[in-house]
C-alpha atoms as a PDB file:
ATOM      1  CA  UNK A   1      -6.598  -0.330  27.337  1.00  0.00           C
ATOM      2  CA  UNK A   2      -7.085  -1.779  23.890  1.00  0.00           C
ATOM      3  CA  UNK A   3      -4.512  -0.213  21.090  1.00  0.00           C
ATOM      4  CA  UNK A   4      -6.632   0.917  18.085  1.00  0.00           C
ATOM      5  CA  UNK A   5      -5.998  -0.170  14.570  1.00  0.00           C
ATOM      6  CA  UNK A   6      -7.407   2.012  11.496  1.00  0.00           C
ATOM      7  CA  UNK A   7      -7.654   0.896   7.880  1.00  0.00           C
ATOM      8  CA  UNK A   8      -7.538   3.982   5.303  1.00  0.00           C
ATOM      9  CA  UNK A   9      -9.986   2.958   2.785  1.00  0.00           C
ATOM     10  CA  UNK A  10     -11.567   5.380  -0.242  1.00  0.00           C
ATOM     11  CA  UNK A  11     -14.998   4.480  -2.007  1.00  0.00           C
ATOM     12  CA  UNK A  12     -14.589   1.783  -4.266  1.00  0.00           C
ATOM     13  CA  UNK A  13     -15.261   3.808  -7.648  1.00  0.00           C
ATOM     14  CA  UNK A  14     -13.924   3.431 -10.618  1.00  0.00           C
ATOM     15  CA  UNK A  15     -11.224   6.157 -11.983  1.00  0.00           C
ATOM     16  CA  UNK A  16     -11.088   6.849  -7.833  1.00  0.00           C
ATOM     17  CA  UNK A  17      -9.127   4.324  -6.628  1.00  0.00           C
ATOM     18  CA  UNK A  18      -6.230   2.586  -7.360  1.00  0.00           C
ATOM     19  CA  UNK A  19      -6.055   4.390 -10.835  1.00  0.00           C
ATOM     20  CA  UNK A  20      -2.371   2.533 -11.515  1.00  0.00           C
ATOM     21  CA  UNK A  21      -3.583  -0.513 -11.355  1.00  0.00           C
ATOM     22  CA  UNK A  22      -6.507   0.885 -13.196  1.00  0.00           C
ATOM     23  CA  UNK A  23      -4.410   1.868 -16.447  1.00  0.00           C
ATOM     24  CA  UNK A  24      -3.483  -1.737 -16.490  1.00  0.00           C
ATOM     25  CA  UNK A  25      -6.326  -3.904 -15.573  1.00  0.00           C
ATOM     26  CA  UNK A  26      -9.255  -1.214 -16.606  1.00  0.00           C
ATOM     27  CA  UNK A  27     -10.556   1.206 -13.957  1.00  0.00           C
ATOM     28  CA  UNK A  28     -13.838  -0.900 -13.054  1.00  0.00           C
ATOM     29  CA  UNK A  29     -11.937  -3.822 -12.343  1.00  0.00           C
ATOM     30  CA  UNK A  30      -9.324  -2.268 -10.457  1.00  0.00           C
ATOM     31  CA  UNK A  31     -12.349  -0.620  -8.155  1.00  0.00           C
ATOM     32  CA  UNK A  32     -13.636  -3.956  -7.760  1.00  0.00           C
ATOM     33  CA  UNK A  33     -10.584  -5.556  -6.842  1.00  0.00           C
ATOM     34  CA  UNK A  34     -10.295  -2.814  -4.005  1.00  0.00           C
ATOM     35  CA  UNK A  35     -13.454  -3.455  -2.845  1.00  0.00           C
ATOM     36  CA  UNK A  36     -12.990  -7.063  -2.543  1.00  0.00           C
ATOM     37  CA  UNK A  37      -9.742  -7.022  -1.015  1.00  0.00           C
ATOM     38  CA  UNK A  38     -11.070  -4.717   1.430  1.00  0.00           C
ATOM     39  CA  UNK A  39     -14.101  -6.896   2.761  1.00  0.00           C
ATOM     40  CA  UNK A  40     -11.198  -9.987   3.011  1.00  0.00           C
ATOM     41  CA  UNK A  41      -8.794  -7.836   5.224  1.00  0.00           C
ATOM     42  CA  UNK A  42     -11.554  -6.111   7.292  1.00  0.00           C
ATOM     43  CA  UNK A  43     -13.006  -9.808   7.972  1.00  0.00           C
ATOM     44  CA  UNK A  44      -9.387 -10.654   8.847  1.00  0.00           C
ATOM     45  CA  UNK A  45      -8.757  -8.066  10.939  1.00  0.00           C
ATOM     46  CA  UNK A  46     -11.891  -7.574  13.186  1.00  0.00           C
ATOM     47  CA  UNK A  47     -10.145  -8.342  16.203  1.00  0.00           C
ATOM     48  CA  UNK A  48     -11.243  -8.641  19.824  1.00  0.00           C
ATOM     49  CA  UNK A  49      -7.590  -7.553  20.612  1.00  0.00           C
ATOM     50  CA  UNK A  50      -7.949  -4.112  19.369  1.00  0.00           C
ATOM     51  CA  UNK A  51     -10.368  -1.461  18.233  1.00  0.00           C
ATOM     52  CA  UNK A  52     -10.889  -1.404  14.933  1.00  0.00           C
ATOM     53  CA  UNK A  53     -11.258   1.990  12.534  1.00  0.00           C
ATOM     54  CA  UNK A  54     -11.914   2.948   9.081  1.00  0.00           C
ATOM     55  CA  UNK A  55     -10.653   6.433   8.063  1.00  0.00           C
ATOM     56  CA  UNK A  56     -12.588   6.764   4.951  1.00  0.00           C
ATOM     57  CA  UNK A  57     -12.093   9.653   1.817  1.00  0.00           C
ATOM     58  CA  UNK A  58     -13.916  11.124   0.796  1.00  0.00           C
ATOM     59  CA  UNK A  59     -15.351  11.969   4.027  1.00  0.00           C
ATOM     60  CA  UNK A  60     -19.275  12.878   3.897  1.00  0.00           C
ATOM     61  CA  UNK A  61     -19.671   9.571   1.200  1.00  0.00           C
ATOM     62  CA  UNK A  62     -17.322   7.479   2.992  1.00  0.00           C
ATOM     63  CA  UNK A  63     -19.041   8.468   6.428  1.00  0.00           C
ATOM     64  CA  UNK A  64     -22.403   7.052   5.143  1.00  0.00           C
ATOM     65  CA  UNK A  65     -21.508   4.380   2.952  1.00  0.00           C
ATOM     66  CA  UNK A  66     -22.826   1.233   2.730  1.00  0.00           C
ATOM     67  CA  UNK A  67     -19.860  -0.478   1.040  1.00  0.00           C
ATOM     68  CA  UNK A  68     -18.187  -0.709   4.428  1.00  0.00           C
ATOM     69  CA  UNK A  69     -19.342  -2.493   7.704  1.00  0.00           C
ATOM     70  CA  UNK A  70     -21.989  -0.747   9.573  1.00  0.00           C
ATOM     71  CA  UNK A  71     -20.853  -1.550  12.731  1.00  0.00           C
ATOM     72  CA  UNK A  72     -17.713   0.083  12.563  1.00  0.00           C
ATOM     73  CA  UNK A  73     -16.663   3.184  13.357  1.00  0.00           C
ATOM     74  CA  UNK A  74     -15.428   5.743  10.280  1.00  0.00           C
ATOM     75  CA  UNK A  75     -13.308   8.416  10.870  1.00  0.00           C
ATOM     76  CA  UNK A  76     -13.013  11.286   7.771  1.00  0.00           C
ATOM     77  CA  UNK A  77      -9.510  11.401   6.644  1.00  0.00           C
ATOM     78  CA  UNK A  78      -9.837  15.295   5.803  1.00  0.00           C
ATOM     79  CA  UNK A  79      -7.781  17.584   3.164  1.00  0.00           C
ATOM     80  CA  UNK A  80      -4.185  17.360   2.330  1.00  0.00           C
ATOM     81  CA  UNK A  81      -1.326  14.514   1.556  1.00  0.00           C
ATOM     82  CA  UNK A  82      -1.095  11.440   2.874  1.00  0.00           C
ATOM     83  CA  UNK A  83       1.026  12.822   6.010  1.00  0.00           C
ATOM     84  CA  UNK A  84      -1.314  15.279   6.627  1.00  0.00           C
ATOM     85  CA  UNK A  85      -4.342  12.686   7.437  1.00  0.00           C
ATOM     86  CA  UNK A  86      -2.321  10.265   8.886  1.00  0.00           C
ATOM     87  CA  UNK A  87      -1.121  12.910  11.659  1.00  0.00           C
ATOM     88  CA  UNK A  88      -4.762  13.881  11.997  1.00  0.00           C
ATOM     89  CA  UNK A  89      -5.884  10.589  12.702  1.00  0.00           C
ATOM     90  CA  UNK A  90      -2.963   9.866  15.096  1.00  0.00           C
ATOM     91  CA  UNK A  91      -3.981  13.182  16.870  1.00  0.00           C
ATOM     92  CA  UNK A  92      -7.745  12.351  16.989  1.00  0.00           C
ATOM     93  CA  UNK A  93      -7.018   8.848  18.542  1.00  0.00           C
ATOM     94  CA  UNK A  94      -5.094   7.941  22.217  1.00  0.00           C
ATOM     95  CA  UNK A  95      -2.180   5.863  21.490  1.00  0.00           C
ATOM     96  CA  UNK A  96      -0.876   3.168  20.703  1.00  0.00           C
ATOM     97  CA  UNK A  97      -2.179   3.275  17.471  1.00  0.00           C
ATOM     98  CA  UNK A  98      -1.468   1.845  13.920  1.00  0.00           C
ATOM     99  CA  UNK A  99      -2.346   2.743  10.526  1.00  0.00           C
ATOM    100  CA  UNK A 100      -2.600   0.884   7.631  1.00  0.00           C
ATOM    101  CA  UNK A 101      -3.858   0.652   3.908  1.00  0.00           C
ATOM    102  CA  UNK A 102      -5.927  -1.209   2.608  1.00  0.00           C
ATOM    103  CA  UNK A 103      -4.317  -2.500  -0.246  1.00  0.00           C
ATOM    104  CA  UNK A 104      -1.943  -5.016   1.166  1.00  0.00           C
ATOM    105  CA  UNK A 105      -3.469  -8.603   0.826  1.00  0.00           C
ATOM    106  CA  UNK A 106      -1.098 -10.457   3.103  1.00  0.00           C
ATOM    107  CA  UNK A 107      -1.891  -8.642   6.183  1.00  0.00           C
ATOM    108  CA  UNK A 108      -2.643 -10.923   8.516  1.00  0.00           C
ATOM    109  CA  UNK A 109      -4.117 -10.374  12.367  1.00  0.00           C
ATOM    110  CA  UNK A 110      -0.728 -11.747  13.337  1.00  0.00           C
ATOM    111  CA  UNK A 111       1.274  -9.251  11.940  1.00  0.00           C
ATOM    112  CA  UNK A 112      -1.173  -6.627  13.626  1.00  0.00           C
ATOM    113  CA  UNK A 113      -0.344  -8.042  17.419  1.00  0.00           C
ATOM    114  CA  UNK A 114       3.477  -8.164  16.271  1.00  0.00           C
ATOM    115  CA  UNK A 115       3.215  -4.638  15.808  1.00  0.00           C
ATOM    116  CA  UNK A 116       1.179  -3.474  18.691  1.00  0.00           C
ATOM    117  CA  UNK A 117       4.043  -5.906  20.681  1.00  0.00           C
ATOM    118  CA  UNK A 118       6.930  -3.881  19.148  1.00  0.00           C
ATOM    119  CA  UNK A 119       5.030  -0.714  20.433  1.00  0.00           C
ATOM    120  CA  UNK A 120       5.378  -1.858  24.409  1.00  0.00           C
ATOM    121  CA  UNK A 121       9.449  -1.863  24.059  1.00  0.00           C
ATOM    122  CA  UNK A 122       9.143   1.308  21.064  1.00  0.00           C
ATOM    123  CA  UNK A 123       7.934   4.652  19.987  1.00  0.00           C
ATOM    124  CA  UNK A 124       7.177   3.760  16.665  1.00  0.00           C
ATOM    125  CA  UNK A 125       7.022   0.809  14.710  1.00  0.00           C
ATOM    126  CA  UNK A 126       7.041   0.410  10.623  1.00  0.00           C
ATOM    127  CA  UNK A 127       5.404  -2.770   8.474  1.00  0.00           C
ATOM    128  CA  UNK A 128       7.824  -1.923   5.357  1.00  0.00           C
ATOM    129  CA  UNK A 129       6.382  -2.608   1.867  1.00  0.00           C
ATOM    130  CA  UNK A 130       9.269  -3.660  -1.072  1.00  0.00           C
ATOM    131  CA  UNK A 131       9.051  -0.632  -2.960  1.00  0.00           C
ATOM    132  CA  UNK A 132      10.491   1.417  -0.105  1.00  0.00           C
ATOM    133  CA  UNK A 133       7.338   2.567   1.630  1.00  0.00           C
ATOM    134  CA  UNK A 134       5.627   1.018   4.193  1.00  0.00           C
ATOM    135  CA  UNK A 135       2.157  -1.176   4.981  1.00  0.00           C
ATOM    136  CA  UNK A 136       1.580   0.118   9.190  1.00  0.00           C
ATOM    137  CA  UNK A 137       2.896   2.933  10.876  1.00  0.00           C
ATOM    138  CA  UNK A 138       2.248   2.345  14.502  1.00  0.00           C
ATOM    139  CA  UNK A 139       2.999   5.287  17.649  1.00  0.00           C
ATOM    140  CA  UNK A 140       2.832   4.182  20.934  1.00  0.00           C
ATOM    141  CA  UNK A 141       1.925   8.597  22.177  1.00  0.00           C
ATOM    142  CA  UNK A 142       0.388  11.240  20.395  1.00  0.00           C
ATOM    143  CA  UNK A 143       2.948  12.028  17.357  1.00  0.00           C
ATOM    144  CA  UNK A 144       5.617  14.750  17.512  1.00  0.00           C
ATOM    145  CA  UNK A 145       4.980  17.964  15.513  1.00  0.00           C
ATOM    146  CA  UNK A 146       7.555  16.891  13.114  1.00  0.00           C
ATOM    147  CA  UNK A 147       6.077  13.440  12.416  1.00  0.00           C
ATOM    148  CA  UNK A 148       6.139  13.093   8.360  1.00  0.00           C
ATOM    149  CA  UNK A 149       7.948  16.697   7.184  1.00  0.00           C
ATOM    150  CA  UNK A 150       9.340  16.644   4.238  1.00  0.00           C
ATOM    151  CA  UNK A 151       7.860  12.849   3.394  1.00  0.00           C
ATOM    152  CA  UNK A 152       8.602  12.085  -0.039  1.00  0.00           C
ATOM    153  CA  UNK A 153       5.398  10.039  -0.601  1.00  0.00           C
ATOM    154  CA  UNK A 154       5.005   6.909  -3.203  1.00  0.00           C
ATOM    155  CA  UNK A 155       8.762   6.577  -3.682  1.00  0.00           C
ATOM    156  CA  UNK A 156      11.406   4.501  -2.617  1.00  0.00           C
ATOM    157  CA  UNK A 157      12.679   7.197   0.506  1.00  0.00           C
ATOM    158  CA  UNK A 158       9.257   7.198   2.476  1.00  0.00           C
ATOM    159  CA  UNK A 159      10.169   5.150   5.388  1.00  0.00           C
ATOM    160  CA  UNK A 160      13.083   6.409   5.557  1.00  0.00           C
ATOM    161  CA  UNK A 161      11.770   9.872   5.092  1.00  0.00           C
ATOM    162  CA  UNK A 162       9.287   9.221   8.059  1.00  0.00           C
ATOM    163  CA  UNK A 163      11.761   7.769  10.364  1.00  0.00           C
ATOM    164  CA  UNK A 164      13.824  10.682  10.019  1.00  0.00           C
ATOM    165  CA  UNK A 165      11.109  12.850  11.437  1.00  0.00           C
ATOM    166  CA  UNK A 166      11.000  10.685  14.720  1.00  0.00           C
ATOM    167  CA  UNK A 167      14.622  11.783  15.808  1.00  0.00           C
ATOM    168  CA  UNK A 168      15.407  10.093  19.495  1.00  0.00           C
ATOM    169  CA  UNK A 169      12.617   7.754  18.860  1.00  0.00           C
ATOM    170  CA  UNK A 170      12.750   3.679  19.592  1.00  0.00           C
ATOM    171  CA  UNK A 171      11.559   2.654  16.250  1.00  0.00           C
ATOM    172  CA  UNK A 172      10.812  -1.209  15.247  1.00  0.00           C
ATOM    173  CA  UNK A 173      10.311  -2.771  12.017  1.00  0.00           C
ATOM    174  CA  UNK A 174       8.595  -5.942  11.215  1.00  0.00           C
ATOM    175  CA  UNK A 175       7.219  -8.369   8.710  1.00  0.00           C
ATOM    176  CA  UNK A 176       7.941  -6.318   4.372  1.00  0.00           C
ATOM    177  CA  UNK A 177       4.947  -7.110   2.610  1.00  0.00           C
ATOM    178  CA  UNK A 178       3.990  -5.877  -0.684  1.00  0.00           C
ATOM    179  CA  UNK A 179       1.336  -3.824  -1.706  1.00  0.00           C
ATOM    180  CA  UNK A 180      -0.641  -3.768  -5.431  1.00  0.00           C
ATOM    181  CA  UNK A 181      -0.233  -0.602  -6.947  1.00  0.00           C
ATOM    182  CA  UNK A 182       0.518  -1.947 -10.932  1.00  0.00           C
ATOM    183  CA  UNK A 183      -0.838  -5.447 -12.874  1.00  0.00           C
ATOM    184  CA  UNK A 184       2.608  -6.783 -11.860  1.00  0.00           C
ATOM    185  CA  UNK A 185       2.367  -6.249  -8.198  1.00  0.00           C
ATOM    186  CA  UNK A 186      -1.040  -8.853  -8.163  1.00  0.00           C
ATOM    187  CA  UNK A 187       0.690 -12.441  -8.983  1.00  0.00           C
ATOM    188  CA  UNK A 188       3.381 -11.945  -6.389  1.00  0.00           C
ATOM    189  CA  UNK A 189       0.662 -11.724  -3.897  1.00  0.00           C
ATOM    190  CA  UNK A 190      -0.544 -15.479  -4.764  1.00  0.00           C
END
């Protein structure tokens, strides 16, 4: 059986997405950076290796949209945090599975097959980001009830946050790559 990989993406509208990088750059062309660095990574990552999913927000637009590829399939990503959805989408999928965002441009299908190989010896395997977070989140079973508790999103202590709700897990960690959230964050990525 094919693992599945699924990109979280949002519409691509301005003052909806990526709003940090929005104060800095303007909110129209931080929207249209998202957009564009989401048709590069979904070209990259089509995959014959695994199954490939968008969870989109907001759901009934993102469901319909035409800014993503037709031919794959959308999942809604639903009410609450960021923990919230992703446990949703792990419990709405058969393992192994991976997550990732969208707004990581050096994401390559390489580093997707190194995670999906960490998952045959693991639990759980983490793509850490710089800034303490992390780009993938991969579970080899359907996640533990526990799984992101007390999370302390977009700060330095989420991965660590989220490992400690695996206790007694095998948990890898591969390739730190950065994501964009600021004007600073986009000529590291070059």
């Amino acid at each position: 059986m094919r693992p599945t990989l699924v990109v979280m993406v949002k519409e691509p509208r301005a003052g909806r997405v990526k709003t940090r990088l929005g104060r800095d750059i303007s909110q129209t062309a931080a929207a249209w950076w998202f957009r564009h660095q989401c048709t590069r990574l979904l070209r990259r990552l089509d995959d014959p290796r695994w199954h490939l999913f968008l969870a989109v927000s907001p759901d009934r637009a993102g469901l319909t949209s035409r800014k993503w590829p037709a031919h794959l399939p959308r999942l809604p990503q639903g009410q609450g945090d960021l923990g919230d959805r992703m446990a949703r989408i792990f419990r709405s999928l058969p393992g192994p599975t991976a997550i990732i965002g969208a707004d990581i441009p050096g994401i390559q299908p390489d580093h997707i097959a190194r995670a999906f190989r960490a998952l045959g010896q693991n639990d759980a395997v983490f793509g850490p980001a710089h800034d303490g977070g992390y780009w993938l989140i991969g579970l080899k079973h359907t996640p533990p009830a526990t799984l992101f508790q007390n999370t302390r999103w977009s700060t330095e202590h989420a991965l660590t946050d989220t490992i400690a709700t695996l206790p007694g897990k095998r948990i890898a960690l591969i390739d730190t790559l950065r994501d964009v959230d600021t004007a600073a964050d986009l000529p590291r990525i070059f």
